[in-house]
Protein backbone atom coordinates (compact mmCIF):
# COMPACT_ATOMS: atom_id res chain seq x y z
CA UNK A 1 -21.01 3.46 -13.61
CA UNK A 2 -23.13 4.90 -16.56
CA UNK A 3 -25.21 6.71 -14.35
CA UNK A 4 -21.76 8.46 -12.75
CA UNK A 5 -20.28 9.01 -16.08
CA UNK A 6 -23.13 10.75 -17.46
CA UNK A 7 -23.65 12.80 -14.51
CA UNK A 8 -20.03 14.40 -15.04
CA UNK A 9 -18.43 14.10 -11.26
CA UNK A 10 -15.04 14.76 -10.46
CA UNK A 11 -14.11 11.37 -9.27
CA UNK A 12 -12.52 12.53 -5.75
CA UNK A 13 -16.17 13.46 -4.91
CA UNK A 14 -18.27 10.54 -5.53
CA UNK A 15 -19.55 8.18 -2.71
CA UNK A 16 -20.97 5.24 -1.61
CA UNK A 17 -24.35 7.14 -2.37
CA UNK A 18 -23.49 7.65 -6.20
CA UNK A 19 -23.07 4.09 -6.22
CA UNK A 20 -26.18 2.49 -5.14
CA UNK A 21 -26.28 -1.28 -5.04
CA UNK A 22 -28.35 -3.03 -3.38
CA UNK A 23 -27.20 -6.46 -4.50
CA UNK A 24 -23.73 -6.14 -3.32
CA UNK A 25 -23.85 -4.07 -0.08
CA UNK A 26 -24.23 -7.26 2.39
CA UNK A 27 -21.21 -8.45 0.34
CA UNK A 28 -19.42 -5.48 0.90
CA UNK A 29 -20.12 -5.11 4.70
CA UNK A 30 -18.72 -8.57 4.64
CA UNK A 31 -15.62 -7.68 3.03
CA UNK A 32 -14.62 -4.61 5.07
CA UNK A 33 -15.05 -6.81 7.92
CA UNK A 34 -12.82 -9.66 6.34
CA UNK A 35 -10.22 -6.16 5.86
CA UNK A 36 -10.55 -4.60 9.23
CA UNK A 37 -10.46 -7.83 11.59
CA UNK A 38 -10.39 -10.77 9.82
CA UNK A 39 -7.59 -12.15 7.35
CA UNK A 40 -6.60 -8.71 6.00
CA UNK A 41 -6.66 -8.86 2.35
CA UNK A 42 -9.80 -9.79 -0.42
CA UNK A 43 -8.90 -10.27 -3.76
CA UNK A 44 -12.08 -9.58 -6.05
CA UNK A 45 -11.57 -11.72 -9.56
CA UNK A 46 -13.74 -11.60 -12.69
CA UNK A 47 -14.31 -8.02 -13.39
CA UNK A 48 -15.04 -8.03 -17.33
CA UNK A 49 -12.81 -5.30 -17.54
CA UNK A 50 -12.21 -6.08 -21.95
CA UNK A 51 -16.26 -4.46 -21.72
CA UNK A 52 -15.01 -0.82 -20.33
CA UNK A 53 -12.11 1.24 -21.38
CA UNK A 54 -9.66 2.61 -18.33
CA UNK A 55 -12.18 5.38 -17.23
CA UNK A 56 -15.19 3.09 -17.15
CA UNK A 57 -13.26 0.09 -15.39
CA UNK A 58 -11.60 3.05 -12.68
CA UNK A 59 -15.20 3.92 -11.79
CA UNK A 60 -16.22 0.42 -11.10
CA UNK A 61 -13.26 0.03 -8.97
CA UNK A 62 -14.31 3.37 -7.26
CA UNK A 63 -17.47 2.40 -6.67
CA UNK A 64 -16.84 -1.37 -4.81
CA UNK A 65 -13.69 0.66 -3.32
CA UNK A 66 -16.11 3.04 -1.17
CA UNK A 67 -18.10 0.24 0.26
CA UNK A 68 -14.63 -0.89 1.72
CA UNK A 69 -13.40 2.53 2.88
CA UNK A 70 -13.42 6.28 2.29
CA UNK A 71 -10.65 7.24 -0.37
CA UNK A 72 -7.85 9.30 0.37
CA UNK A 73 -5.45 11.33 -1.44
CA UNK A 74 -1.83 9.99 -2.13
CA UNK A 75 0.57 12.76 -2.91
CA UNK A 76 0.83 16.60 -2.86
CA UNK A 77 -1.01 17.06 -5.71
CA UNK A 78 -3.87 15.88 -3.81
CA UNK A 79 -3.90 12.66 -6.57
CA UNK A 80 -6.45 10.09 -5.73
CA UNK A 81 -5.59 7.62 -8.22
CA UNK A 82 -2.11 6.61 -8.25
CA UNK A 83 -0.17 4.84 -11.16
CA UNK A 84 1.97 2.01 -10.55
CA UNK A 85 3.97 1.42 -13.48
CA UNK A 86 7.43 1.97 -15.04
CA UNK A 87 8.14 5.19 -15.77
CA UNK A 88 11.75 4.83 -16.03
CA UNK A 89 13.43 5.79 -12.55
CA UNK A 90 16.16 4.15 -10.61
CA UNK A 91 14.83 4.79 -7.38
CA UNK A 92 18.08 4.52 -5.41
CA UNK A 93 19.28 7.23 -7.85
CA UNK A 94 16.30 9.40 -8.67
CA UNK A 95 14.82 9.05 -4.76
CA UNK A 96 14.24 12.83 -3.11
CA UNK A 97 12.85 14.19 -5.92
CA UNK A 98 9.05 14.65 -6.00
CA UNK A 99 7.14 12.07 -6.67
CA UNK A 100 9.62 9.20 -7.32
CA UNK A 101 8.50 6.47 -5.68
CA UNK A 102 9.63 2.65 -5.94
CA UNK A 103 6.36 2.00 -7.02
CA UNK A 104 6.94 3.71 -10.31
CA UNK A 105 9.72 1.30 -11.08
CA UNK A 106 10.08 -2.54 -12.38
CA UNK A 107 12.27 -2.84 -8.99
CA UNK A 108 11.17 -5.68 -6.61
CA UNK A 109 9.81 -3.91 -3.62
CA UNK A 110 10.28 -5.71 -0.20
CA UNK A 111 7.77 -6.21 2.60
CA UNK A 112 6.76 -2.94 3.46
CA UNK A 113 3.75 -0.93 3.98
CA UNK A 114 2.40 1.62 2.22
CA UNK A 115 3.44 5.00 3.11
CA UNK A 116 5.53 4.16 6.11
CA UNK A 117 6.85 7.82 5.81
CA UNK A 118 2.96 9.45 6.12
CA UNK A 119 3.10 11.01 2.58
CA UNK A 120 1.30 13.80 1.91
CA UNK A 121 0.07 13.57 5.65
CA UNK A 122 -1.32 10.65 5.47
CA UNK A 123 -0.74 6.33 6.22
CA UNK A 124 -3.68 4.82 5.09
CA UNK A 125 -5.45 2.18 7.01
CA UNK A 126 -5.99 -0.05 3.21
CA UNK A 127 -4.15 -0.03 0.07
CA UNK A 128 -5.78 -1.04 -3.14
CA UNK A 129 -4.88 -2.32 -6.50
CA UNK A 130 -6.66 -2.57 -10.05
CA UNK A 131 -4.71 -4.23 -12.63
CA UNK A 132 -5.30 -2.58 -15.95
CA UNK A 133 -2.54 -4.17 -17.28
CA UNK A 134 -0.08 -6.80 -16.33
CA UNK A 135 3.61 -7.31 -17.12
CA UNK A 136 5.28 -9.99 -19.61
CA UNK A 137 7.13 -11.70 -16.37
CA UNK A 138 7.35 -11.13 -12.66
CA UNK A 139 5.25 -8.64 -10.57
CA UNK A 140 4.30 -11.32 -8.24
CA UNK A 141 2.26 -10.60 -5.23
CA UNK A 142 3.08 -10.98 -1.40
CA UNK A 143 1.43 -10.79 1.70
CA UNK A 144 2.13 -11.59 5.17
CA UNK A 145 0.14 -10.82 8.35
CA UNK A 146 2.46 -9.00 10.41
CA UNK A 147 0.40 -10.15 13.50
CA UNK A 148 2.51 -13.44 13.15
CA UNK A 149 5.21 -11.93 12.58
CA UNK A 150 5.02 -9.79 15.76
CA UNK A 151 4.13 -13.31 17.50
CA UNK A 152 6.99 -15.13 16.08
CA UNK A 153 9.86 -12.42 17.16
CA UNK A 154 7.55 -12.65 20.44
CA UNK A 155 8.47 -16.51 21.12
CA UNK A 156 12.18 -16.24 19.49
CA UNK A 157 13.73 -12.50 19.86
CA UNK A 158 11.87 -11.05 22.70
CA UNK A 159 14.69 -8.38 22.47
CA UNK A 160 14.39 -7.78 19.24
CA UNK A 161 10.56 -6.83 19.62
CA UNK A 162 11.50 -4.73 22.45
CA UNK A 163 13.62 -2.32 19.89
CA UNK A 164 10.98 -2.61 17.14
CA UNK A 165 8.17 -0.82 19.58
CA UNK A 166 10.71 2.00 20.17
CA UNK A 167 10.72 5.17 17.64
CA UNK A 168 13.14 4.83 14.71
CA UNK A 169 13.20 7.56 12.64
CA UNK A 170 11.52 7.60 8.71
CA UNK A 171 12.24 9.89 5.49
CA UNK A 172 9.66 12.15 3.95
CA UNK A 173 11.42 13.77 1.15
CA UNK A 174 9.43 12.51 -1.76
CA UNK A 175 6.68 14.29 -0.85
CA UNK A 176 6.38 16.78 1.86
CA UNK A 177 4.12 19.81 1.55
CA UNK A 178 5.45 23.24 2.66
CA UNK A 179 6.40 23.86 6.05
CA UNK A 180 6.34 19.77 6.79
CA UNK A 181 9.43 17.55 8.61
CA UNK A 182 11.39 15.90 6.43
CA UNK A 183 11.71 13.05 8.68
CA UNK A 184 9.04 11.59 11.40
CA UNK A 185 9.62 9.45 14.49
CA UNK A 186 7.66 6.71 15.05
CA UNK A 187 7.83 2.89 15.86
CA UNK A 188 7.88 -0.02 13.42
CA UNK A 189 5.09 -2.08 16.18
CA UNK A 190 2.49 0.01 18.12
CA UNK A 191 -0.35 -1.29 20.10
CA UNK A 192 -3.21 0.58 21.17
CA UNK A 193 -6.97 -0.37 20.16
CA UNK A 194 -4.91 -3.37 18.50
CA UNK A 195 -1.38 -4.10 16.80
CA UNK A 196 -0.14 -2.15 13.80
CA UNK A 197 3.07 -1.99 11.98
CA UNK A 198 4.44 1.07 9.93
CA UNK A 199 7.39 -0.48 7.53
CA UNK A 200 9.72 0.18 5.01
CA UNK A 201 13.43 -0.07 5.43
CA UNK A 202 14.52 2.44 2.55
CA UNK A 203 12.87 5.17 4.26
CA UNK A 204 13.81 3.96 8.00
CA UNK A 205 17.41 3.74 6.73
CA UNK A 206 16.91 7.15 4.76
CA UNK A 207 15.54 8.92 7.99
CA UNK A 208 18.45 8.02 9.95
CA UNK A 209 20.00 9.51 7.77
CA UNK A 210 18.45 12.91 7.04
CA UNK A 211 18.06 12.86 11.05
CA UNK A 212 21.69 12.78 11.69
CA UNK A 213 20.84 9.94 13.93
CA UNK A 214 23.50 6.94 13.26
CA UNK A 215 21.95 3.50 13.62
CA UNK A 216 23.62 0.62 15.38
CA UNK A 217 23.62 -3.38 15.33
CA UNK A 218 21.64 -2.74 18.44
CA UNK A 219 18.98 -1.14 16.05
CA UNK A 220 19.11 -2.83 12.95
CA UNK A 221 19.67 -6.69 13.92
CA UNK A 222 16.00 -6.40 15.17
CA UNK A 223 15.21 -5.00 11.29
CA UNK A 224 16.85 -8.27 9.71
CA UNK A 225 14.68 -10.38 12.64
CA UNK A 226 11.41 -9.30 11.36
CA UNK A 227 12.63 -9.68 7.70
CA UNK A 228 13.91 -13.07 7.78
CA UNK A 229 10.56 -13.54 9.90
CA UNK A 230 8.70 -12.27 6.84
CA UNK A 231 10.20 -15.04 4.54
CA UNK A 232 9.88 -18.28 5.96
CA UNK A 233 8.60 -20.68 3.71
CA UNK A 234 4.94 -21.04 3.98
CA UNK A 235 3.77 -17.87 5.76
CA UNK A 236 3.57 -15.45 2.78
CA UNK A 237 0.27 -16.09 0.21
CA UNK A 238 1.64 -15.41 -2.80
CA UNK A 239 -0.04 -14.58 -5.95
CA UNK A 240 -0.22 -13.17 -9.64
CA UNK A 241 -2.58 -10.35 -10.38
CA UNK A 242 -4.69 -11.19 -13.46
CA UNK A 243 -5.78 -8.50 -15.51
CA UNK A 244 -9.20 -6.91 -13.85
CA UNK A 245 -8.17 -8.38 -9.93
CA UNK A 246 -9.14 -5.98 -7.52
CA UNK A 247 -7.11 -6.55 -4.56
CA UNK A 248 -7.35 -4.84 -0.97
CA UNK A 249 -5.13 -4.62 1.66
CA UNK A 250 -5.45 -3.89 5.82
CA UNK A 251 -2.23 -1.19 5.63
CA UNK A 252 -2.31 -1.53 9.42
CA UNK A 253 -1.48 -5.54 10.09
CA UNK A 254 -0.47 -6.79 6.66
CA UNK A 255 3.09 -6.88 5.00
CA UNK A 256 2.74 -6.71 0.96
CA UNK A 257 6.26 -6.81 -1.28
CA UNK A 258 6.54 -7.60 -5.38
CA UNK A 259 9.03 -9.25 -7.67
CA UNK A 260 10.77 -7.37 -10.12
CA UNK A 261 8.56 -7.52 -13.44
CA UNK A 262 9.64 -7.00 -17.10
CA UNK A 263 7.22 -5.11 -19.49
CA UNK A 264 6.29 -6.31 -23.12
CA UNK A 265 8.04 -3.97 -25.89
CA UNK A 266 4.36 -2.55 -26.65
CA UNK A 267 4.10 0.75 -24.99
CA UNK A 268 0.06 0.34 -24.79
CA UNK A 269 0.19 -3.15 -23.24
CA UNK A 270 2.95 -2.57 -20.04
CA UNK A 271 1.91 -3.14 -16.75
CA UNK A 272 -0.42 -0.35 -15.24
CA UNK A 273 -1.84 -0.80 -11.88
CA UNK A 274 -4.32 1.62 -10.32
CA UNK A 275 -3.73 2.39 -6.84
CA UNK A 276 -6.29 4.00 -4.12
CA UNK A 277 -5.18 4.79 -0.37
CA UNK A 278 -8.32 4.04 1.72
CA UNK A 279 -9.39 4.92 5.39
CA UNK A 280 -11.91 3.13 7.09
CA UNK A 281 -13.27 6.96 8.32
CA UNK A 282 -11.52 10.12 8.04
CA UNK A 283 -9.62 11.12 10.77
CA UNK A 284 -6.34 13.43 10.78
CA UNK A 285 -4.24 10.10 12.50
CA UNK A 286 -0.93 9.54 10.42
């Protein structure tokens, strides 16, 4: 991290060659492994992130990060690191302008995936999280392997599934770059090398509409199967993010959602998350 800071780089250039560690590259082979085929998620804990201020602790992150994956930008502004924290919006209300995104709200966000909507061009294959800061209550963590879920609606709404692997149209109005759809057409479940979901209802519903293309039960009964699939008891992990976590996501198989959270009074000490959109290689695949 020293060695990076002195040398000046603009972050969205460095790799895993500005970062060499020797120590921890069997560990991370092993962890993009656990992320690309395994269980899905790794949470790394014990950071001594009181040591570094935000810059120093957003390299170190950086730096594990590309032993995982090859970062990717997240918005039109070509924006590599993301903030996820409150910056006032009512997303129902505010949504369509640029850049408002749930994630900048203290809303609870349901089980979704990142970037359902291929912002800025892109879905990434992992989604990543440093907590900087955490809130005063709530913000609680979620994941669920989709796999099971697929395999669940498999053995009890065969019909269901059927609809889910058919195209459904999702919104791309908070951030489209010139000359882009507004909308794109594509399944919730695909299978090719292996089984992926692409999900987030506000945006499916939201395409629908920008598409003109009027939804029925036929087409949304097999929406409220998967999410009453997602919240049986027992088959999310659920956790709190302590302050330092690092925690990674497979965007391709795994579900993540969040309570609501409520932010101390202390402007310097709300919640602030860091968030990096990861591909395992680059490729132009939405």
């Amino acid at each position: 991290m020293r060695r990076v800071q002195d040398a000046g780089k603009d972050l969205s250039t460095l790799t895993r060659t500005d970062f060499p560690a020797p120590s921890f590259a069997a560990d991370g082979a092993a962890l993009r492994r656990e992320l690309e085929s395994g269980r899905g998620f790794v949470l790394i804990r014990g950071l001594p992130i009181d040591n570094y201020n935000d810059r120093e602790a957003s390299l170190i992150y950086w730096g594990i990060a590309t032993y995982l994956g090859a970062p990717i930008p997240q918005n039109v502004k070509d924006e590599y690191l993301f903030s996820v924290r409150d910056e006032g919006y009512d997303f129902h209300r505010d949504y369509g302008a640029t850049g408002v995104r749930i994630s900048r709200t203290a809303s609870a966000i349901d089980f979704h995936t990142d970037s359902s909507a291929a912002y800025a061009g892109y879905t990434p294959d992992i989604v990543a999280l440093l907590a900087l800061r955490t809130a005063k209550a709530g913000g609680e963590t979620a994941i669920v392997s989709a796999q099971t879920v697929h395999n669940i609606l498999r053995e009890e709404r065969p019909e269901c599934l059927r609809r889910l692997y058919a195209p459904y149209y999702f919104d791309r109005r908070a951030e489209l770059r010139p000359g882009e759809s507004s909308t794109i057409l594509a399944p919730v479940f695909a299978c090719h090398d292996s089984l992926s979901i692409r999900y987030f209802r506000f945006n499916l519903m939201r395409g629908h509409e920008t598409a003109c293309a009027r939804l029925s039960p036929a087409d949304t009964d097999p929406l409220d199967a998967l999410e009453s699939a997602c919240r049986r008891d027992g088959l999310a992990v659920r956790f709190q993010m302590q302050r330092g976590d690092m925690q990674f996501v497979n965007n391709r198989f795994v579900l993540h959602s969040r309570t609501a959270f409520e932010d101390p009074t202390e402007p310097g000490l709300r919640r602030h998350f860091l968030r990096l959109w990861m591909r395992y290689k680059q490729s132009n695949r939405r």
